[in-house]
N, C-alpha and C. Protein backbone atom coordinates (compact mmCIF):
# COMPACT_ATOMS: atom_id res chain seq x y z
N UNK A 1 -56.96 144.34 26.48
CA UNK A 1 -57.91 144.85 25.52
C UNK A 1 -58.76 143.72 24.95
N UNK A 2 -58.42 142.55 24.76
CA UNK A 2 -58.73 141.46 24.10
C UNK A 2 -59.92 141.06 24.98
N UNK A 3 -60.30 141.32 26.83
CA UNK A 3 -61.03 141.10 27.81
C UNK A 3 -62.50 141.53 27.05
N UNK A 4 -62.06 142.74 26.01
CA UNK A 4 -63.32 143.44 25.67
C UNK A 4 -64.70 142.77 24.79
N UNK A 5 -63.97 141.68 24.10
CA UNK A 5 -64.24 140.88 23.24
C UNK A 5 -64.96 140.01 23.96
N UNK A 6 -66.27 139.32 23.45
CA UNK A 6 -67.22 138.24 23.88
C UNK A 6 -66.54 136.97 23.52
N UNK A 7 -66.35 136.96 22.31
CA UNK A 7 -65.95 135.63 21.41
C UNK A 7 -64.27 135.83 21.22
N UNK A 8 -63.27 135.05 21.65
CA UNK A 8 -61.81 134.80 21.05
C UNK A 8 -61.67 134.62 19.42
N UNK A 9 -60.79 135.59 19.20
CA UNK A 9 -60.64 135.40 17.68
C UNK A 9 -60.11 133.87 17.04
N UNK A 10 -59.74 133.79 17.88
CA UNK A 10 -58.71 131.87 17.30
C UNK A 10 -60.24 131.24 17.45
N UNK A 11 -60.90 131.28 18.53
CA UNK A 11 -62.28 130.56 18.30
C UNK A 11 -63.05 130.92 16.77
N UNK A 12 -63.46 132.22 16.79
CA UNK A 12 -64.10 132.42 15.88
C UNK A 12 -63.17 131.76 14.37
N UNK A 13 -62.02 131.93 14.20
CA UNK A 13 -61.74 131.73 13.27
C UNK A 13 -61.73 130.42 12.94
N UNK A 14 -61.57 129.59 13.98
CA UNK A 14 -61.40 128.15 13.86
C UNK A 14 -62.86 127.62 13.88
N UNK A 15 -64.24 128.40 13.79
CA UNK A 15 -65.30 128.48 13.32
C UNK A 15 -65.77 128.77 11.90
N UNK A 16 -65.08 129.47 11.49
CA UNK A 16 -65.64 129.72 9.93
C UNK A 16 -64.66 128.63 9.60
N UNK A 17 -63.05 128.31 9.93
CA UNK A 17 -62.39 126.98 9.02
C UNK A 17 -63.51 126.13 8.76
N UNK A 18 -63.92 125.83 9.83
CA UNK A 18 -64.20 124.23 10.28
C UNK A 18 -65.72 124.02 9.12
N UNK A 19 -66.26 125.15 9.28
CA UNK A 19 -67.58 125.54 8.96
C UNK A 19 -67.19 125.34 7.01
N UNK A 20 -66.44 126.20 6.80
CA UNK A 20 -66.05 126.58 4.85
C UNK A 20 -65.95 124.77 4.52
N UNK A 21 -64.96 124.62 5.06
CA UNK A 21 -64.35 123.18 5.09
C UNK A 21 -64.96 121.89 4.96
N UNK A 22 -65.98 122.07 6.02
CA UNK A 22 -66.57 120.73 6.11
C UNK A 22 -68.09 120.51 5.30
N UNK A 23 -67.73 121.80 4.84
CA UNK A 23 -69.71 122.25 3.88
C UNK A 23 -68.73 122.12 2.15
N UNK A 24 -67.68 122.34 2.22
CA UNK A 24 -67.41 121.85 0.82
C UNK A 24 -66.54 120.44 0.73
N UNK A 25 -66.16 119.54 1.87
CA UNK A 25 -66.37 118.63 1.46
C UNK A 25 -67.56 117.43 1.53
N UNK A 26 -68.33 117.88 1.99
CA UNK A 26 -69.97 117.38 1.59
C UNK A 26 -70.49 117.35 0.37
N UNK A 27 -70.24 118.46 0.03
CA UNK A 27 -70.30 118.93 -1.52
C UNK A 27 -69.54 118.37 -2.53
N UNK A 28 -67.78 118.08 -2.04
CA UNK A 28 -67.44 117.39 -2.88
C UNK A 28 -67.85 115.69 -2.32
N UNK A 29 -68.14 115.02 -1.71
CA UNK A 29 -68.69 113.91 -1.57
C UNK A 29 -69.90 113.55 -2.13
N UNK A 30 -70.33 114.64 -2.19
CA UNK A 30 -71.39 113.99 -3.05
C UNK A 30 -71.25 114.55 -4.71
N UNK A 31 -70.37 115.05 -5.22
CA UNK A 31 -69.40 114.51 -6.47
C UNK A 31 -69.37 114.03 -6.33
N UNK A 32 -68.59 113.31 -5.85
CA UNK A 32 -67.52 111.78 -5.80
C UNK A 32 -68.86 110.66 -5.32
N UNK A 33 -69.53 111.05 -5.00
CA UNK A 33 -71.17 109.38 -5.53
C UNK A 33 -71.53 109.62 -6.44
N UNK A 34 -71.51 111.08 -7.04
CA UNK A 34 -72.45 111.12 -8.30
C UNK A 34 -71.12 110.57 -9.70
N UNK A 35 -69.76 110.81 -9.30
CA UNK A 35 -68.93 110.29 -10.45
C UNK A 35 -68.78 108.59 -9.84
N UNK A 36 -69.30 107.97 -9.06
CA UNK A 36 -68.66 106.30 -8.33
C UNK A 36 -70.18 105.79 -9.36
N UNK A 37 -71.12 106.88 -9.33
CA UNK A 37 -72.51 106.01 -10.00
C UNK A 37 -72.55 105.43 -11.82
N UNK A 38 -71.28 106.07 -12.25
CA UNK A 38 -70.81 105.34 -13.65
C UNK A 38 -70.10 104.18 -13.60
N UNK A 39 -70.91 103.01 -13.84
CA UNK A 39 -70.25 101.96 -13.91
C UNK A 39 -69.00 101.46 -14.12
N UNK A 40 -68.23 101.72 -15.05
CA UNK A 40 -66.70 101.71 -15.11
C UNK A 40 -66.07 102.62 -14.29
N UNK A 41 -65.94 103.87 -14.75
CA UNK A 41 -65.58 105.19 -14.23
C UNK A 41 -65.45 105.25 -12.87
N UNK A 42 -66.47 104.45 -11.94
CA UNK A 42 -66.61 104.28 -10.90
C UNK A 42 -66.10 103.61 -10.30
N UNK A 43 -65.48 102.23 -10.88
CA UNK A 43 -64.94 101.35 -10.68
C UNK A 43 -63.37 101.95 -10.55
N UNK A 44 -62.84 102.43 -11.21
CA UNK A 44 -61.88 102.90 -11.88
C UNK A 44 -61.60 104.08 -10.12
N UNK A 45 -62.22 105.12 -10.25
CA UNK A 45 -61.99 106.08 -9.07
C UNK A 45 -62.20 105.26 -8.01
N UNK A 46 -62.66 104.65 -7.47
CA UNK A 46 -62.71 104.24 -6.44
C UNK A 46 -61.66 103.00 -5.83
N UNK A 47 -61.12 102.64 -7.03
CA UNK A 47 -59.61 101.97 -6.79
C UNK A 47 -58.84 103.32 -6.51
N UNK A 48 -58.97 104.41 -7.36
CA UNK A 48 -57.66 105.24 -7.19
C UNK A 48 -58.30 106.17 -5.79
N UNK A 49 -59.03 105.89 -5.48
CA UNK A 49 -59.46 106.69 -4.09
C UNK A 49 -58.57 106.00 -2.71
N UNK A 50 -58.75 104.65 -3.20
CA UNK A 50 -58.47 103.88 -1.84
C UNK A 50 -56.73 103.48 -1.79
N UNK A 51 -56.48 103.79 -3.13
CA UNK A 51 -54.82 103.79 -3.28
C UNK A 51 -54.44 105.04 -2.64
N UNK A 52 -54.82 106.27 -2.71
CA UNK A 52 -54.27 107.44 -2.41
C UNK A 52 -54.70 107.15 -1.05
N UNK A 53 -56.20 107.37 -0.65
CA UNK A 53 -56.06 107.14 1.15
C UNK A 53 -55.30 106.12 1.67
N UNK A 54 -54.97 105.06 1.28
CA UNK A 54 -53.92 104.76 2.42
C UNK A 54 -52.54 105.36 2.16
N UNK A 55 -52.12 105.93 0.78
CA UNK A 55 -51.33 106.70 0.82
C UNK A 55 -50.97 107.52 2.09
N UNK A 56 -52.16 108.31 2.35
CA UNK A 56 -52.54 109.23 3.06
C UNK A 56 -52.68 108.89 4.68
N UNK A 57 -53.15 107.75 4.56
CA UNK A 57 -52.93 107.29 6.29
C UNK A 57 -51.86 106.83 6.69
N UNK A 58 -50.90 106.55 5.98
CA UNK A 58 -49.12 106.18 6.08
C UNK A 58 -48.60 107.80 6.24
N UNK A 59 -49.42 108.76 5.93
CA UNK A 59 -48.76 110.15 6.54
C UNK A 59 -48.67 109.98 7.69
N UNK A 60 -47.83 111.17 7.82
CA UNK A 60 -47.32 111.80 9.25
C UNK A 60 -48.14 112.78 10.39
N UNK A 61 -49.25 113.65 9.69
CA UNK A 61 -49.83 114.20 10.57
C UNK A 61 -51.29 113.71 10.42
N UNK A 62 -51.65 114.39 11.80
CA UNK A 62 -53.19 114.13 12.10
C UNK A 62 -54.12 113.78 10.82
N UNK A 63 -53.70 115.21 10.18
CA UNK A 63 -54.94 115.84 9.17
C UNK A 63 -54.78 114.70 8.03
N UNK A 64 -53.32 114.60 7.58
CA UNK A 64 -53.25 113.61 6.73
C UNK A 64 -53.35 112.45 6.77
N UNK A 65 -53.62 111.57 8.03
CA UNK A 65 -53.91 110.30 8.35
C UNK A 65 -55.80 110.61 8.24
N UNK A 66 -56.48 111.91 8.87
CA UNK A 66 -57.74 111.45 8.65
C UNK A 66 -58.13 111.95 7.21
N UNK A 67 -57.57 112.80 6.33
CA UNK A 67 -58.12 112.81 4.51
C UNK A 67 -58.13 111.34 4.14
N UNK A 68 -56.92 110.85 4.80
CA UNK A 68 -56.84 109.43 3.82
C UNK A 68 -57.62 108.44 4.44
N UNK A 69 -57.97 108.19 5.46
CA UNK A 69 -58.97 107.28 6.10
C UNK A 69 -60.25 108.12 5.45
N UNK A 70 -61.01 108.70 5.13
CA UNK A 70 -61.90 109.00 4.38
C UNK A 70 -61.81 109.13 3.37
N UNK A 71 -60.75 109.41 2.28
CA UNK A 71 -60.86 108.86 1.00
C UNK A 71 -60.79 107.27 1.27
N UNK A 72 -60.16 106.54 1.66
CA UNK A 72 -59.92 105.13 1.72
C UNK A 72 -61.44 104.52 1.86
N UNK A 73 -62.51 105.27 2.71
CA UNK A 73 -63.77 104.51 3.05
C UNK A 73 -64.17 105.16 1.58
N UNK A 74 -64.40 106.32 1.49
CA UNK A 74 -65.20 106.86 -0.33
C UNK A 74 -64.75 105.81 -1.31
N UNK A 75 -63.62 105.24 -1.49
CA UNK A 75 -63.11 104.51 -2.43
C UNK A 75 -63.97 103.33 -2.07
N UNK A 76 -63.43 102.86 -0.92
CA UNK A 76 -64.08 101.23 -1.20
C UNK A 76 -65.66 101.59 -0.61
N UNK A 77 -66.71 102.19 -0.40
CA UNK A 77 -67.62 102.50 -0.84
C UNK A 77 -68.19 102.31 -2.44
N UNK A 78 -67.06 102.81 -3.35
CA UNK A 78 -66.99 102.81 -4.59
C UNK A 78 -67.31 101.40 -4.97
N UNK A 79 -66.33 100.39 -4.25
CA UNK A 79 -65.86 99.66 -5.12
C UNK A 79 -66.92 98.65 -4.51
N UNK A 80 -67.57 98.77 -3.50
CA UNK A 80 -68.50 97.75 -2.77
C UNK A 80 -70.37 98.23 -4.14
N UNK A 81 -69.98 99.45 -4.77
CA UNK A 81 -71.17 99.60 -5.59
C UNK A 81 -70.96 98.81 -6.50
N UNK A 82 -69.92 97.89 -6.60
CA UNK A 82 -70.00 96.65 -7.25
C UNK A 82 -71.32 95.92 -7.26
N UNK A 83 -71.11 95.32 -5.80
CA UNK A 83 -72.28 94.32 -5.54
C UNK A 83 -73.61 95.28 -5.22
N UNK A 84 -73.33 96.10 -3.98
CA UNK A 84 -74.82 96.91 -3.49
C UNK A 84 -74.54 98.15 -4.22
N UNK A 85 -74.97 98.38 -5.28
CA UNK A 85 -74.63 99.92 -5.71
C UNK A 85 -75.72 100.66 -4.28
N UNK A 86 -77.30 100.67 -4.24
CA UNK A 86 -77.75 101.07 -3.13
C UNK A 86 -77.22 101.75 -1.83
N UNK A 87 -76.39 100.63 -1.29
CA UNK A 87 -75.58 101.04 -0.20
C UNK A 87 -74.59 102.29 -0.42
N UNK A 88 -73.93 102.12 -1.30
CA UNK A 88 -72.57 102.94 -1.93
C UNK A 88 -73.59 105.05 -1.89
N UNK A 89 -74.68 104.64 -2.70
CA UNK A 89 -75.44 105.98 -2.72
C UNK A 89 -76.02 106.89 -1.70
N UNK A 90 -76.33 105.74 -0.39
CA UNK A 90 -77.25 106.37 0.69
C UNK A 90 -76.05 106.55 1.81
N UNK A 91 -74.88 105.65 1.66
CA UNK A 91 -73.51 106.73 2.70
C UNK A 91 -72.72 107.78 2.26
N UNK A 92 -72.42 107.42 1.25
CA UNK A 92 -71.73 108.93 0.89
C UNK A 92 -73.10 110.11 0.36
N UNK A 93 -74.01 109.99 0.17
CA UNK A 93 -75.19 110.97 0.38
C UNK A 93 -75.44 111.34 1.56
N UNK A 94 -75.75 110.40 2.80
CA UNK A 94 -75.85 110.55 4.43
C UNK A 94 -75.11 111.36 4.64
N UNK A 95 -73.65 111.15 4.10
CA UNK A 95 -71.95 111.21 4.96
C UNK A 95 -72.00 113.05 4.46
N UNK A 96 -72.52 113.26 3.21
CA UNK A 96 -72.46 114.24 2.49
C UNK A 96 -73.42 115.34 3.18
N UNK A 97 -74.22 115.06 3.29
CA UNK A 97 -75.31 116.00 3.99
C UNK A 97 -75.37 116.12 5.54
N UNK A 98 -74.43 115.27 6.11
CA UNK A 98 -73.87 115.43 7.49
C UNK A 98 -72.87 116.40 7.70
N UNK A 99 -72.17 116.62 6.68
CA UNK A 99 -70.52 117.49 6.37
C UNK A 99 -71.66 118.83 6.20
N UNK A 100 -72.51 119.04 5.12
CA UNK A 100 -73.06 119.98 4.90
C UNK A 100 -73.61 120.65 6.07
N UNK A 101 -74.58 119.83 6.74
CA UNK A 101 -75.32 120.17 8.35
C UNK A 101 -74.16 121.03 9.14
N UNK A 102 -73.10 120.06 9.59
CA UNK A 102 -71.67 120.56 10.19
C UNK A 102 -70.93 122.01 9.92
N UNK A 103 -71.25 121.83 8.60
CA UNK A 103 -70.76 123.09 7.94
C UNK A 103 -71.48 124.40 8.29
N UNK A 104 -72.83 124.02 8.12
CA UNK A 104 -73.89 125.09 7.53
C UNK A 104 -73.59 126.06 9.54
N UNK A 105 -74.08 124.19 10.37
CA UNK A 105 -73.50 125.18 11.83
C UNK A 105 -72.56 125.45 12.54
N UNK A 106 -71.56 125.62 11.99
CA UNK A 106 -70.51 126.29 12.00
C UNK A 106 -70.39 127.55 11.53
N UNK A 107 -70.74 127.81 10.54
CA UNK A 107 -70.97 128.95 9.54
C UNK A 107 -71.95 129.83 10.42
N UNK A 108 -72.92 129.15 11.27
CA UNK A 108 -74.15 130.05 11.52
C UNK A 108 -73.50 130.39 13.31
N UNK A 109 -72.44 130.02 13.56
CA UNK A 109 -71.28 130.52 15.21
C UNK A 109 -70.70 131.22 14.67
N UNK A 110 -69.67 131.14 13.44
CA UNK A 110 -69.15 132.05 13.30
C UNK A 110 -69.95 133.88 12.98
N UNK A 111 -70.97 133.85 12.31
CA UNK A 111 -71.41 134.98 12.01
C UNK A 111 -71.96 135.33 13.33
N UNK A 112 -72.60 134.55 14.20
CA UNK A 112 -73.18 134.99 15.25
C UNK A 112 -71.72 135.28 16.33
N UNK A 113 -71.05 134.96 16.03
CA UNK A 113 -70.22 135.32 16.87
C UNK A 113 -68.94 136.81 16.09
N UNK A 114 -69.14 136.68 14.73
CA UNK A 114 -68.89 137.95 14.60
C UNK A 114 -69.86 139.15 14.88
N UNK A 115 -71.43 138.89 14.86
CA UNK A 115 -72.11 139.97 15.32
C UNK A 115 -71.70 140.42 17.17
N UNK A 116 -71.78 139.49 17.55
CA UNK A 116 -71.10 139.67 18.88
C UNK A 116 -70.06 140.56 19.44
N UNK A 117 -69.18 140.41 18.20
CA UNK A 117 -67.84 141.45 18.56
C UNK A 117 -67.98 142.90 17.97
N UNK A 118 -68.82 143.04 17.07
CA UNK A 118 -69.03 144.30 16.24
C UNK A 118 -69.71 145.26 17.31
């Protein structure tokens, strides 16, 4: 019965994950430049960013070795807006609106691929 179907459901679904997912952490990345752009405050999170990601890359699975290798770069991003604040704004903005892009087409397979099955 499943033959009847254009699109696999594990596909589609692993289309809207990927899609929800990667469009809100864009979103939260670019939080996290707009809270690194307070001088202290910034200073401050972006130590505790890069403490928790390697936390996080001393995990055990996939997912949790790559959260923490990307908090670990957001952090010391942070902490490099020491010297280049500049730099610190235009990657995690880039990095942010790349997640968003990712997201947005993902989001735009999954619906097209739920019209597909309807």
């Amino acid at each position: 019965m499943s033959d009847n179907y254009p699109v696999d459901s594990n596909e589609l679904r692993n289309k809207g994950t990927k899609g929800v997912m990667a469009a809100a952490g864009g979103i939260g990345l670019w939080g996290v430049n707009a809270l690194l752009s307070v001088p202290v405050l910034g200073w401050i999170i972006g130590g505790a960013l890069v403490v928790f990601g390697v936390s996080g890359i001393l995990g055990k699975t996939k997912t949790d070795r790559a959260s923490g290798a990307l908090m670990t770069a957001a952090g010391a991003a942070g902490l490099v807006s020491i010297v280049l604040p500049g730099l610190r704004s235009f990657l995690l903005g880039t990095g942010g609106f790349a997640l968003i892009a990712y997201g947005a087409w993902n989001i735009f397979k999954f619906v097209k691929g739920l019209r597909e099955r309807a």
